[in-house]
PDB file of N, CA and C in Angstrom:
ATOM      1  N   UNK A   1     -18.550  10.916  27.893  1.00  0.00           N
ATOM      2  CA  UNK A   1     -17.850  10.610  26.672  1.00  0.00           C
ATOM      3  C   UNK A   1     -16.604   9.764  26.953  1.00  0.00           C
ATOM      4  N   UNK A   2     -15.732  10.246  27.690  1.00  0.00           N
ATOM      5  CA  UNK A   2     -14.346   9.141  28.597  1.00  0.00           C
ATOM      6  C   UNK A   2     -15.171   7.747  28.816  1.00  0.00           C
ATOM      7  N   UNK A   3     -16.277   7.853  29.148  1.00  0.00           N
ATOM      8  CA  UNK A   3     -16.797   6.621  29.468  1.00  0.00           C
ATOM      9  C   UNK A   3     -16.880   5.548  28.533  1.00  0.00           C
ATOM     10  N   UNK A   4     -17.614   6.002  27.690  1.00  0.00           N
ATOM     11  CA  UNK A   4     -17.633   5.514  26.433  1.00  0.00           C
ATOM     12  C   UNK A   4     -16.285   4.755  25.392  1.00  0.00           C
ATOM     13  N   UNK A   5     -15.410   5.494  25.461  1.00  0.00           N
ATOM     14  CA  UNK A   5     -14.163   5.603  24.527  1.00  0.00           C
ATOM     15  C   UNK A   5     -13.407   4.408  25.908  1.00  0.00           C
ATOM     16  N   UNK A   6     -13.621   4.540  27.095  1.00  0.00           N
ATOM     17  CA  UNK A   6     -12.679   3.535  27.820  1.00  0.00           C
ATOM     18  C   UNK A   6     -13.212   2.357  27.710  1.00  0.00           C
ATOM     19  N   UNK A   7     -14.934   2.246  27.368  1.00  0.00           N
ATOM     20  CA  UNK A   7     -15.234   0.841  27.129  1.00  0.00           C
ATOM     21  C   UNK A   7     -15.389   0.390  26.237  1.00  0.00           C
ATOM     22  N   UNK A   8     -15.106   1.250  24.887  1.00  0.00           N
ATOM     23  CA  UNK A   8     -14.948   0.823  23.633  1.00  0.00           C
ATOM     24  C   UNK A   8     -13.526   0.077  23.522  1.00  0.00           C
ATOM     25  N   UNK A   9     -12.257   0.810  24.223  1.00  0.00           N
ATOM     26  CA  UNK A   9     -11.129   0.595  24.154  1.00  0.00           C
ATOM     27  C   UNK A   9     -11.276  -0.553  24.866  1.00  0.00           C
ATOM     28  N   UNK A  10     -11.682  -0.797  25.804  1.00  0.00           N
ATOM     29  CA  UNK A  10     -11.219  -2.215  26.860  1.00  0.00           C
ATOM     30  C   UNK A  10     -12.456  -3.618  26.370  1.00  0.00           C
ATOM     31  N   UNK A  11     -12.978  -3.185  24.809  1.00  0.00           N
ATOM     32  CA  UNK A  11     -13.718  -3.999  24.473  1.00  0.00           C
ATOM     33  C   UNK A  11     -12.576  -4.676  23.193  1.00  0.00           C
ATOM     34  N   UNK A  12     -12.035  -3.685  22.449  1.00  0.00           N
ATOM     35  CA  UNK A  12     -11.464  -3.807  21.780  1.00  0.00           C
ATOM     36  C   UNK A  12     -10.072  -5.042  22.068  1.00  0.00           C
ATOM     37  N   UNK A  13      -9.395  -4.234  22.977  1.00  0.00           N
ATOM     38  CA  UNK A  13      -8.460  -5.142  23.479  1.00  0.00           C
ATOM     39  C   UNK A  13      -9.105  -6.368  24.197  1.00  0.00           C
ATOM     40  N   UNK A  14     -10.019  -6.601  24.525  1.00  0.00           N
ATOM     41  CA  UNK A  14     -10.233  -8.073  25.054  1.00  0.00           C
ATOM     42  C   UNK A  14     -10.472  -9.032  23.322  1.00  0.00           C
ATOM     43  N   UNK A  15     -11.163  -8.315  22.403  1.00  0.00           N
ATOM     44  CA  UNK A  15     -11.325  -8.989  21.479  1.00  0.00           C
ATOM     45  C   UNK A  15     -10.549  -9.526  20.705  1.00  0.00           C
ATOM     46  N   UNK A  16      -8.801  -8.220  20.956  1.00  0.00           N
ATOM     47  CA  UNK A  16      -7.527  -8.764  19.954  1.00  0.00           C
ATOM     48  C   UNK A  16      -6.899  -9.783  21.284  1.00  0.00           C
ATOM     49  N   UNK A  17      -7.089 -10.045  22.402  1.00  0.00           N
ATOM     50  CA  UNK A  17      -6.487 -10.765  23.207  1.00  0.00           C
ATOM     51  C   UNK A  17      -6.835 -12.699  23.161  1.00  0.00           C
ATOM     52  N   UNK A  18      -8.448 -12.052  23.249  1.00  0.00           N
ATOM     53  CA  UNK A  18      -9.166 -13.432  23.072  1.00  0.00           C
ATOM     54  C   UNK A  18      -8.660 -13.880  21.392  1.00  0.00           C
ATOM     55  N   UNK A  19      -8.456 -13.101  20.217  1.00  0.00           N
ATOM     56  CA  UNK A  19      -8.391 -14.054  18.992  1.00  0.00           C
ATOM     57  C   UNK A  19      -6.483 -13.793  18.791  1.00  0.00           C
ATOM     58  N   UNK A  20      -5.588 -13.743  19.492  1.00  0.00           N
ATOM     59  CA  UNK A  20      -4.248 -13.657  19.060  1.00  0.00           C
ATOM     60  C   UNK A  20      -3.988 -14.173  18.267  1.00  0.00           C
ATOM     61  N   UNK A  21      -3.941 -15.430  18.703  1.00  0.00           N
ATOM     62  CA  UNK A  21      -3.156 -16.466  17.944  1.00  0.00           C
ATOM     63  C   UNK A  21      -4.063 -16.619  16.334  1.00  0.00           C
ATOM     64  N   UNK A  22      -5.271 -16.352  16.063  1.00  0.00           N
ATOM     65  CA  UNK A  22      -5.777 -15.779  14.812  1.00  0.00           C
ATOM     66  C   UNK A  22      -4.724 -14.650  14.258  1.00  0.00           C
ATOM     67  N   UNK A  23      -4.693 -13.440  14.753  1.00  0.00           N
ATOM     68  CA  UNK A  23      -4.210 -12.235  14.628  1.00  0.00           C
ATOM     69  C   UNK A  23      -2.841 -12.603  13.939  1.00  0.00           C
ATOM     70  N   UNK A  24      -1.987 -13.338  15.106  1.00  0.00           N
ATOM     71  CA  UNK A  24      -0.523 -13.940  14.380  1.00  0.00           C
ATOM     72  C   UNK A  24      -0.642 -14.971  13.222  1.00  0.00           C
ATOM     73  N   UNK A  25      -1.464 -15.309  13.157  1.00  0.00           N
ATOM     74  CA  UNK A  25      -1.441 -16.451  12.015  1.00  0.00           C
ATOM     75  C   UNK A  25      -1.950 -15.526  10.518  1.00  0.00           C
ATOM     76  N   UNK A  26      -2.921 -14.563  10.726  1.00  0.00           N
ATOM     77  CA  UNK A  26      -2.877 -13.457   9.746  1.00  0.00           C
ATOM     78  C   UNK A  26      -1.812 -12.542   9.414  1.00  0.00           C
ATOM     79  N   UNK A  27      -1.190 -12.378  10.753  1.00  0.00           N
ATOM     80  CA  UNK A  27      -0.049 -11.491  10.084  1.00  0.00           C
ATOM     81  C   UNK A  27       1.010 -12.003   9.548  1.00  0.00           C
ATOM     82  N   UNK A  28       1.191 -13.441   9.727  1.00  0.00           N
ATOM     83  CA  UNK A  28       2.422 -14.399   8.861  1.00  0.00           C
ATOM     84  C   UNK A  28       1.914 -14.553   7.712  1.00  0.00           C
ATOM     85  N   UNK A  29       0.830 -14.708   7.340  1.00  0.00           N
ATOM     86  CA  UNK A  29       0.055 -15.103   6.229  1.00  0.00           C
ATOM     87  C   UNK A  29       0.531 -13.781   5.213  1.00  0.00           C
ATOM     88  N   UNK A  30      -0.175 -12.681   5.847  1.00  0.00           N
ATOM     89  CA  UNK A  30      -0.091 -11.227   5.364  1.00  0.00           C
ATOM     90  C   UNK A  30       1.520 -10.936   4.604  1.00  0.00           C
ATOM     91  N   UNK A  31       2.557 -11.543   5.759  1.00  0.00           N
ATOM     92  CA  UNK A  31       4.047 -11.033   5.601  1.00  0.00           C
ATOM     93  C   UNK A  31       4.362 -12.179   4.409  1.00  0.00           C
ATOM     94  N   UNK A  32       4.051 -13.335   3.849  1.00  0.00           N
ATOM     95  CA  UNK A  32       3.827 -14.181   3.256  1.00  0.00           C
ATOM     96  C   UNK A  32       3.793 -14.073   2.114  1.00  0.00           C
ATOM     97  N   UNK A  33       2.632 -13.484   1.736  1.00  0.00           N
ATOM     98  CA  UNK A  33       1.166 -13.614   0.052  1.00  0.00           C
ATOM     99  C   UNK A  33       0.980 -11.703  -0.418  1.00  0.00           C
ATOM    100  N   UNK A  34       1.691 -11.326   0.799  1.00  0.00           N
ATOM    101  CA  UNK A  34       1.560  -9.509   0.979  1.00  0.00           C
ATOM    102  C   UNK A  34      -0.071  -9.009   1.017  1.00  0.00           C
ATOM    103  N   UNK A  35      -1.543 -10.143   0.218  1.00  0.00           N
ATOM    104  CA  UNK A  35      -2.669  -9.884  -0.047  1.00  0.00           C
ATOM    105  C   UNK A  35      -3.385 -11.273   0.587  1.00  0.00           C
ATOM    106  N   UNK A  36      -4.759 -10.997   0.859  1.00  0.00           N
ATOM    107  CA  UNK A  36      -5.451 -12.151   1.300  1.00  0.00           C
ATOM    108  C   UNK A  36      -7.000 -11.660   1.140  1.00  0.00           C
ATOM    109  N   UNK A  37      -7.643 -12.283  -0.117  1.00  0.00           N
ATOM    110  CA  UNK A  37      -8.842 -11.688  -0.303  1.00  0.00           C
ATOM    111  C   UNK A  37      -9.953 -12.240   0.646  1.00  0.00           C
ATOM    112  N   UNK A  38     -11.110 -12.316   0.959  1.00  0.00           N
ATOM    113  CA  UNK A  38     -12.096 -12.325   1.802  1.00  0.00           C
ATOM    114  C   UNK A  38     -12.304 -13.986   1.879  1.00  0.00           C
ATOM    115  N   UNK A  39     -12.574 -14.470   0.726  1.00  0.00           N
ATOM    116  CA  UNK A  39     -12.792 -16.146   0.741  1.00  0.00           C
ATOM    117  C   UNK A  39     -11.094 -16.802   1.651  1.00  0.00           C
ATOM    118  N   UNK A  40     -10.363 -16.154   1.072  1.00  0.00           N
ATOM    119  CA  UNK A  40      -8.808 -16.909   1.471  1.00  0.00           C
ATOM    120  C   UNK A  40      -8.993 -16.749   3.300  1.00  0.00           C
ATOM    121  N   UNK A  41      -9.642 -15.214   3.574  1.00  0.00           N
ATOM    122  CA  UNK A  41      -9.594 -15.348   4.836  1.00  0.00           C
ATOM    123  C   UNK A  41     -10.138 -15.822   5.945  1.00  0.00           C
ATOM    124  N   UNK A  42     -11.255 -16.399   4.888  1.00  0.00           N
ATOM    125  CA  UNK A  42     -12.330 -16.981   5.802  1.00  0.00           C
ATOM    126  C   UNK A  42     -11.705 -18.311   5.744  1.00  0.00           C
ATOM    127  N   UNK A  43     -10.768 -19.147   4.293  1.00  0.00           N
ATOM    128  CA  UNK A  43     -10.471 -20.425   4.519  1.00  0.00           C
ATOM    129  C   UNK A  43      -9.368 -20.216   5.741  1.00  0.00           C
ATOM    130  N   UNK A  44      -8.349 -19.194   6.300  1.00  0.00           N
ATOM    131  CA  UNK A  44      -7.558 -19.165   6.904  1.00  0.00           C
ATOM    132  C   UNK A  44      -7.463 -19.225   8.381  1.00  0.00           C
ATOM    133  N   UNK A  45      -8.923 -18.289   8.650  1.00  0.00           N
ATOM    134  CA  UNK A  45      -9.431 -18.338   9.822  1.00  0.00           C
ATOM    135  C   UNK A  45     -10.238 -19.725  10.210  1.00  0.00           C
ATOM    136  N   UNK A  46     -10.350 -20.491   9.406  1.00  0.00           N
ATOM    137  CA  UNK A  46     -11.490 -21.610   9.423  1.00  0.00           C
ATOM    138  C   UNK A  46     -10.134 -22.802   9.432  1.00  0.00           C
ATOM    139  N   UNK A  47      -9.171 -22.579   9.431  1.00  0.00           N
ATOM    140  CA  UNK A  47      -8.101 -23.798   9.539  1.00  0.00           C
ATOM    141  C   UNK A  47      -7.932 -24.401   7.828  1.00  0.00           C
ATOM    142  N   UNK A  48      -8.071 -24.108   6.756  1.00  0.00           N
ATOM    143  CA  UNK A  48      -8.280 -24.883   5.437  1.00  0.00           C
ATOM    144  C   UNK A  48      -6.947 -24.383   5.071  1.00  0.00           C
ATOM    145  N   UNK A  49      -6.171 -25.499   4.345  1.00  0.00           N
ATOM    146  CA  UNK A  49      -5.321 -25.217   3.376  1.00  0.00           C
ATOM    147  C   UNK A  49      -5.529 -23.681   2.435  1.00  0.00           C
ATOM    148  N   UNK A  50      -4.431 -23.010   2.225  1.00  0.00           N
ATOM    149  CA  UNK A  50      -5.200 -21.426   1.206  1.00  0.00           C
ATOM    150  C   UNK A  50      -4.134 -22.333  -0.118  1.00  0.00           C
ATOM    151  N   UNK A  51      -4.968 -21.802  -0.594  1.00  0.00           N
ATOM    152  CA  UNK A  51      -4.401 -22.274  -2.864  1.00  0.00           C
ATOM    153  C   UNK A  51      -3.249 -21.430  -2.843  1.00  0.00           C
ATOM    154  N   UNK A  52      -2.163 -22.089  -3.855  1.00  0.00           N
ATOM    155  CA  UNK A  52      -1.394 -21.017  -4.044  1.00  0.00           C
ATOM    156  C   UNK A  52      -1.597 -19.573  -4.120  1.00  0.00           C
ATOM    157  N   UNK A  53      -0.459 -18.921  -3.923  1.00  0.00           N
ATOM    158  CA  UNK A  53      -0.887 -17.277  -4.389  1.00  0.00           C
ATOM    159  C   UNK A  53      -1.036 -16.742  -5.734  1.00  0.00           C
ATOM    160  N   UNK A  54      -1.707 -16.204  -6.005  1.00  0.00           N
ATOM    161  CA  UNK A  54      -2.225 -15.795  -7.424  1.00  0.00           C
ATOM    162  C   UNK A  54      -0.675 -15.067  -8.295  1.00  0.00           C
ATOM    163  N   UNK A  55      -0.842 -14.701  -9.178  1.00  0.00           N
ATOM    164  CA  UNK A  55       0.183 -14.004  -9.928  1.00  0.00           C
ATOM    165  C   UNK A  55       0.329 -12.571  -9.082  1.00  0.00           C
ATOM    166  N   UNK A  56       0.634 -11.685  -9.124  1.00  0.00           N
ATOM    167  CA  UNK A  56       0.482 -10.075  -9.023  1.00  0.00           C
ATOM    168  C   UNK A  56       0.488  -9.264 -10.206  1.00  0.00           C
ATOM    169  N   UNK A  57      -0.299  -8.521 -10.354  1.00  0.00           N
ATOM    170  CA  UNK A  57      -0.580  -7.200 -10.886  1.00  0.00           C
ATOM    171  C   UNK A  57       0.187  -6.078 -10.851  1.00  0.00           C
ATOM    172  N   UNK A  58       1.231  -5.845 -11.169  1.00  0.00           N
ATOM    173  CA  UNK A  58       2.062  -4.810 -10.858  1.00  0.00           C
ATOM    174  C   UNK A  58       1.416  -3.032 -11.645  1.00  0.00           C
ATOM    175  N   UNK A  59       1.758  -2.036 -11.013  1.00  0.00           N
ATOM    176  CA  UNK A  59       1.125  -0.875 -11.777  1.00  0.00           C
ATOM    177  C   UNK A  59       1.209  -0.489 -13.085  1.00  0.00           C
ATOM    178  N   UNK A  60       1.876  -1.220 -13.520  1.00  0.00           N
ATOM    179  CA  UNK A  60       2.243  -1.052 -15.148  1.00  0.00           C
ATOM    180  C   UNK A  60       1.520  -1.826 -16.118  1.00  0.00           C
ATOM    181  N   UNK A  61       1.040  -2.713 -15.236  1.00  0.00           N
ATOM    182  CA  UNK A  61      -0.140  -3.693 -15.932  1.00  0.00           C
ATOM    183  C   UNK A  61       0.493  -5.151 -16.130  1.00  0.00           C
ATOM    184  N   UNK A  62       1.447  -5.157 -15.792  1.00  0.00           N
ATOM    185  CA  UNK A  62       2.649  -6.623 -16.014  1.00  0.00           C
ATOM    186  C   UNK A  62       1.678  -7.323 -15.354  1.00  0.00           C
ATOM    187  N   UNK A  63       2.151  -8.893 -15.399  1.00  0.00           N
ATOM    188  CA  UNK A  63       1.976  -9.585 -14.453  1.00  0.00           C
ATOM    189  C   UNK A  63       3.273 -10.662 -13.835  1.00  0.00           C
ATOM    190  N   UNK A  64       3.531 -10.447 -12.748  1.00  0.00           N
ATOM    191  CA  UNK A  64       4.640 -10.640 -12.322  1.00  0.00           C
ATOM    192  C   UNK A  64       4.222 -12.379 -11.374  1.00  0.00           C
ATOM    193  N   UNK A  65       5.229 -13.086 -11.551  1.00  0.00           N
ATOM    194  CA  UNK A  65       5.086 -14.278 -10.726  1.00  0.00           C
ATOM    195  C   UNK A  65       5.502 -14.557  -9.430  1.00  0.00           C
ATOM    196  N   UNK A  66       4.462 -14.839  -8.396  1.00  0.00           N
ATOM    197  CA  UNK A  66       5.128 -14.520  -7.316  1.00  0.00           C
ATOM    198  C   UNK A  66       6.298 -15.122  -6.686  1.00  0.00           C
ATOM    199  N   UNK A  67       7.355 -15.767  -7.248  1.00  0.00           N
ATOM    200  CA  UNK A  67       8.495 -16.505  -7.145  1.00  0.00           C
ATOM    201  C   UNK A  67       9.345 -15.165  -7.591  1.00  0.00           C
ATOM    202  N   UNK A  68       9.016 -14.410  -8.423  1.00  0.00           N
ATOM    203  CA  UNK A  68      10.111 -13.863  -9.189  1.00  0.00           C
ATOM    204  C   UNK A  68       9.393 -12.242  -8.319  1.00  0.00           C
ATOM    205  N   UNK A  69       8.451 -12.126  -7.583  1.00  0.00           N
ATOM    206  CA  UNK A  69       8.203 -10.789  -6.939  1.00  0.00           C
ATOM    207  C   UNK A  69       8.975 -11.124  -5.575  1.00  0.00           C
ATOM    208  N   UNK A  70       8.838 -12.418  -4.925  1.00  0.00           N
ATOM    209  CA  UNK A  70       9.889 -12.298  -3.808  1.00  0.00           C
ATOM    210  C   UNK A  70      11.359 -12.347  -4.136  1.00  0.00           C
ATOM    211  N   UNK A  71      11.784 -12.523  -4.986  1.00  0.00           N
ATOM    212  CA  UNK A  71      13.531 -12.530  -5.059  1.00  0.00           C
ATOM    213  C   UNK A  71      13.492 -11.288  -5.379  1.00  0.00           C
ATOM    214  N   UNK A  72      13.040 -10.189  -5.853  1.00  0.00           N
ATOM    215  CA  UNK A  72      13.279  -8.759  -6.137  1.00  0.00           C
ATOM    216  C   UNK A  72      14.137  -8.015  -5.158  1.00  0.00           C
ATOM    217  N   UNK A  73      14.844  -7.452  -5.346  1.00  0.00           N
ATOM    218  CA  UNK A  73      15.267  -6.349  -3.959  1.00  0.00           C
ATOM    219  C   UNK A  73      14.735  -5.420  -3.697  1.00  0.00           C
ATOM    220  N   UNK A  74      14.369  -5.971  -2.077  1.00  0.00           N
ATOM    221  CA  UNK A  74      13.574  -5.166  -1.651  1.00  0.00           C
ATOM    222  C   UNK A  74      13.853  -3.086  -1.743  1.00  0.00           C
ATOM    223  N   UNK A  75      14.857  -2.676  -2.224  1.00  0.00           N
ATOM    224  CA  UNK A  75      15.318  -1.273  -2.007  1.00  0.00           C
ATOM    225  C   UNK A  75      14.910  -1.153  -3.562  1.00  0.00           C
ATOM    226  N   UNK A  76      14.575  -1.992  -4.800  1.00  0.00           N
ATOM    227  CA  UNK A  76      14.759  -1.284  -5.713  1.00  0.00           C
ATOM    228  C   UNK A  76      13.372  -1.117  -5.887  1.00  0.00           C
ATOM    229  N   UNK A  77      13.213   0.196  -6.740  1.00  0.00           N
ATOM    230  CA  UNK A  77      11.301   0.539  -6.574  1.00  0.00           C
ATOM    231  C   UNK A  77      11.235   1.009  -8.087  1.00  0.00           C
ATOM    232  N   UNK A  78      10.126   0.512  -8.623  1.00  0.00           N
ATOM    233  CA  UNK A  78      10.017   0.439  -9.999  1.00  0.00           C
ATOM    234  C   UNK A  78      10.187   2.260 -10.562  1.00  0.00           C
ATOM    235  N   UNK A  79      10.233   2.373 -11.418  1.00  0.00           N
ATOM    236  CA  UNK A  79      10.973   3.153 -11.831  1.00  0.00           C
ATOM    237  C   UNK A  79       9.050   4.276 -12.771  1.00  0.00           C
ATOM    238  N   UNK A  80       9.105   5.096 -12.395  1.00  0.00           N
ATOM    239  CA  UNK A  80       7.454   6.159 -12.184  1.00  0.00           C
ATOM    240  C   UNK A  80       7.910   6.935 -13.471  1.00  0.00           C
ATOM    241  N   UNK A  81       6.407   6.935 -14.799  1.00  0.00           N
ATOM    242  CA  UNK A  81       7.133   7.857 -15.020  1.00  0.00           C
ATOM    243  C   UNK A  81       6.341   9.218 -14.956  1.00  0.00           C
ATOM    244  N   UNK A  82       6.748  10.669 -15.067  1.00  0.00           N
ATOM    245  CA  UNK A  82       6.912  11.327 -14.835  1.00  0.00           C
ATOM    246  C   UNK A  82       5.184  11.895 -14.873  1.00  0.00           C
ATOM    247  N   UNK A  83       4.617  12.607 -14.280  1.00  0.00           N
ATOM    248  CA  UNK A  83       3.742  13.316 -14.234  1.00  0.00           C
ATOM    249  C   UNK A  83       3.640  14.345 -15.566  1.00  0.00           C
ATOM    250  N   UNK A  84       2.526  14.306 -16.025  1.00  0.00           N
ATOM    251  CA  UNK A  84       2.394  15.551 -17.165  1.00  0.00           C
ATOM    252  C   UNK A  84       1.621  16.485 -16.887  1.00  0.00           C
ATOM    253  N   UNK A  85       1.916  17.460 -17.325  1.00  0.00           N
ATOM    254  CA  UNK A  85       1.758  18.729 -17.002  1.00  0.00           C
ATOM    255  C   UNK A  85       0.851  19.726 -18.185  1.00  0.00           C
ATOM    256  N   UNK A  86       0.151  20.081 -17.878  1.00  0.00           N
ATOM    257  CA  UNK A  86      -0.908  21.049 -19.077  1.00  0.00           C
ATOM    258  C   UNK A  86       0.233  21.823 -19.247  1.00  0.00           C
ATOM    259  N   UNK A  87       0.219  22.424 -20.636  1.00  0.00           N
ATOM    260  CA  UNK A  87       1.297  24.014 -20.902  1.00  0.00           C
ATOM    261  C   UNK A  87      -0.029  25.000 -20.678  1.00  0.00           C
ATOM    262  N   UNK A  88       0.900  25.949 -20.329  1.00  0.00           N
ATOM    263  CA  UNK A  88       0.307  27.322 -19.695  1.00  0.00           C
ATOM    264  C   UNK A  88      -0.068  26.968 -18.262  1.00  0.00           C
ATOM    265  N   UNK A  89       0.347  25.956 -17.541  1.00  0.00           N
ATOM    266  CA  UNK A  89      -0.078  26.096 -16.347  1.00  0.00           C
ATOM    267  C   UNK A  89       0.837  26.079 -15.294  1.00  0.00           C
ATOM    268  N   UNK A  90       0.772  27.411 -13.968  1.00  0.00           N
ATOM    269  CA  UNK A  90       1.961  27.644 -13.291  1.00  0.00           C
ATOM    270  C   UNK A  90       2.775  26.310 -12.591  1.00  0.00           C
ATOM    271  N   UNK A  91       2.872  25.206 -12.818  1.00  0.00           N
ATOM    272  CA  UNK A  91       3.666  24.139 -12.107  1.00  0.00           C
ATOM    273  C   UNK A  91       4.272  23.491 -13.519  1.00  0.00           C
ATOM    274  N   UNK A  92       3.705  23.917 -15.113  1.00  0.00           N
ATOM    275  CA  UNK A  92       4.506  23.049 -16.082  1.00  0.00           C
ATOM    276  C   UNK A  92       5.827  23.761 -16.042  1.00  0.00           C
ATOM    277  N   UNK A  93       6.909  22.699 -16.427  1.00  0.00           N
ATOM    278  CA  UNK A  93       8.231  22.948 -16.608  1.00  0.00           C
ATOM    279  C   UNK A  93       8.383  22.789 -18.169  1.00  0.00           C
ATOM    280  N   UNK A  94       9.372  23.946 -18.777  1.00  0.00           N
ATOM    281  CA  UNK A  94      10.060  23.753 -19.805  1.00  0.00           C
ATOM    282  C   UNK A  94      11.410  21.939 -19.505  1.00  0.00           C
ATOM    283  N   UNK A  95      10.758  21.235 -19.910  1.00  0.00           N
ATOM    284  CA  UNK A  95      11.676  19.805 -20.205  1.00  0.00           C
ATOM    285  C   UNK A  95      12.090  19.863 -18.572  1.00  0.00           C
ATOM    286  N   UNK A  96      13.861  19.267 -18.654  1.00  0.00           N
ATOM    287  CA  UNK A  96      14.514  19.693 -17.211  1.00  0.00           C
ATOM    288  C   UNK A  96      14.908  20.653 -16.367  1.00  0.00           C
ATOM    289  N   UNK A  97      14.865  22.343 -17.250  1.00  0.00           N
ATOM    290  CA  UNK A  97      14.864  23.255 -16.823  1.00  0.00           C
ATOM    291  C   UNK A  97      13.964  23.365 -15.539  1.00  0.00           C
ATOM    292  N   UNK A  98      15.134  24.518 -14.439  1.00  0.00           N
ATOM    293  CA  UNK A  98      14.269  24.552 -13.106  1.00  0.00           C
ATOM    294  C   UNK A  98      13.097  26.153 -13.415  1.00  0.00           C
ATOM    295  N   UNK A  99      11.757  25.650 -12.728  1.00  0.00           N
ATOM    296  CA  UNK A  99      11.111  26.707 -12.868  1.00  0.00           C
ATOM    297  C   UNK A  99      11.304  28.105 -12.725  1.00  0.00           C
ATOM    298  N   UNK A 100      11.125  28.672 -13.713  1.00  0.00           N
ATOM    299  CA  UNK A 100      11.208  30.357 -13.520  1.00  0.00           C
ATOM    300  C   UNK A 100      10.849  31.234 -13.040  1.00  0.00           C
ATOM    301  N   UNK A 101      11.143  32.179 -12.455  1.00  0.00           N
ATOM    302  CA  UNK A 101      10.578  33.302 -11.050  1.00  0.00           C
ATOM    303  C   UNK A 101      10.106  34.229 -12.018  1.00  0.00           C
ATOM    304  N   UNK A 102       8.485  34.461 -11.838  1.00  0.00           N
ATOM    305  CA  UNK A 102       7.973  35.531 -12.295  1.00  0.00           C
ATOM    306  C   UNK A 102       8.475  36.805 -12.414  1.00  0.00           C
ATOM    307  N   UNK A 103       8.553  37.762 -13.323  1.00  0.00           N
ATOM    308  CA  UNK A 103       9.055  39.290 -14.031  1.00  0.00           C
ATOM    309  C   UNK A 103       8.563  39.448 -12.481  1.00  0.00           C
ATOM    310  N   UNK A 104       9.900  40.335 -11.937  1.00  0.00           N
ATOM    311  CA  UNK A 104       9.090  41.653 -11.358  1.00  0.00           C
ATOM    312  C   UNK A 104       8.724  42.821 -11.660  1.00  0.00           C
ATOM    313  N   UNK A 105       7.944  43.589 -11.067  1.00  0.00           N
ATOM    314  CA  UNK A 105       7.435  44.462 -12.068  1.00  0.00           C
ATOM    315  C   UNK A 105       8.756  45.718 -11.785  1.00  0.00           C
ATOM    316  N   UNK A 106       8.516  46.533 -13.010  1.00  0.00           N
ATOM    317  CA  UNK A 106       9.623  47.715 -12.991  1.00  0.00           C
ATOM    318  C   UNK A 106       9.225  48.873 -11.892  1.00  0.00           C
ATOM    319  N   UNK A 107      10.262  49.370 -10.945  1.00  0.00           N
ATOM    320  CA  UNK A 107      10.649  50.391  -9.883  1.00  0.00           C
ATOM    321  C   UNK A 107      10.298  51.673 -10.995  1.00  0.00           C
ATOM    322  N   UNK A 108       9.451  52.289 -10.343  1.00  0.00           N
ATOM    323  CA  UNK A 108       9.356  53.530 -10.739  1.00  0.00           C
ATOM    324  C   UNK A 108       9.974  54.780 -10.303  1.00  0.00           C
TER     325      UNK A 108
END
């Protein structure tokens, strides 16, 4: 089994050695566009100009332009809202109130 896993491993690394300079040119790309779908990567790996970057999709359903997604600051993070909660179930909260510790039962 060692056998195996050392020549999987020393197959692996010859393969990221032999394509580096691929590897770095994906990961600038990557640090770049943040996304790179399958056609873009095949034009990327193949030497072709890639098309501008598409708009983004943000989770809220916006669509944000990617001029105006890189000037964002990077520390500020969109703002979630809150998880809902079934009533009657032990994790719902009354509003901001902190959850309540079950009755103990009465000492006899």
């Amino acid at each position: 089994m060692a056998k195996i896993i050392q020549e999987c491993y020393q197959r692996a690394e010859r393969i990221l050695t032999e394509h580096m300079d691929q590897l770095h040119l994906l990961a600038k790309t990557l640090l770049e566009r943040e996304t790179v779908d399958g056609e873009e990567l095949r034009m990327l790996l193949a030497g072709e100009p890639l098309p501008p970057p598409r708009a983004a999709t943000t989770t809220n359903g916006r669509v944000d332009e990617p001029e105006k997604a890189a000037e964002a600051s990077p520390t500020e993070a969109p703002a979630l809202p809150r998880p809902q909660m079934r009533p009657g179930t032990a994790t719902a909260n009354q509003g901001d109130a902190p959850p309540q510790a079950p009755p103990r039962p009465a000492s006899s």
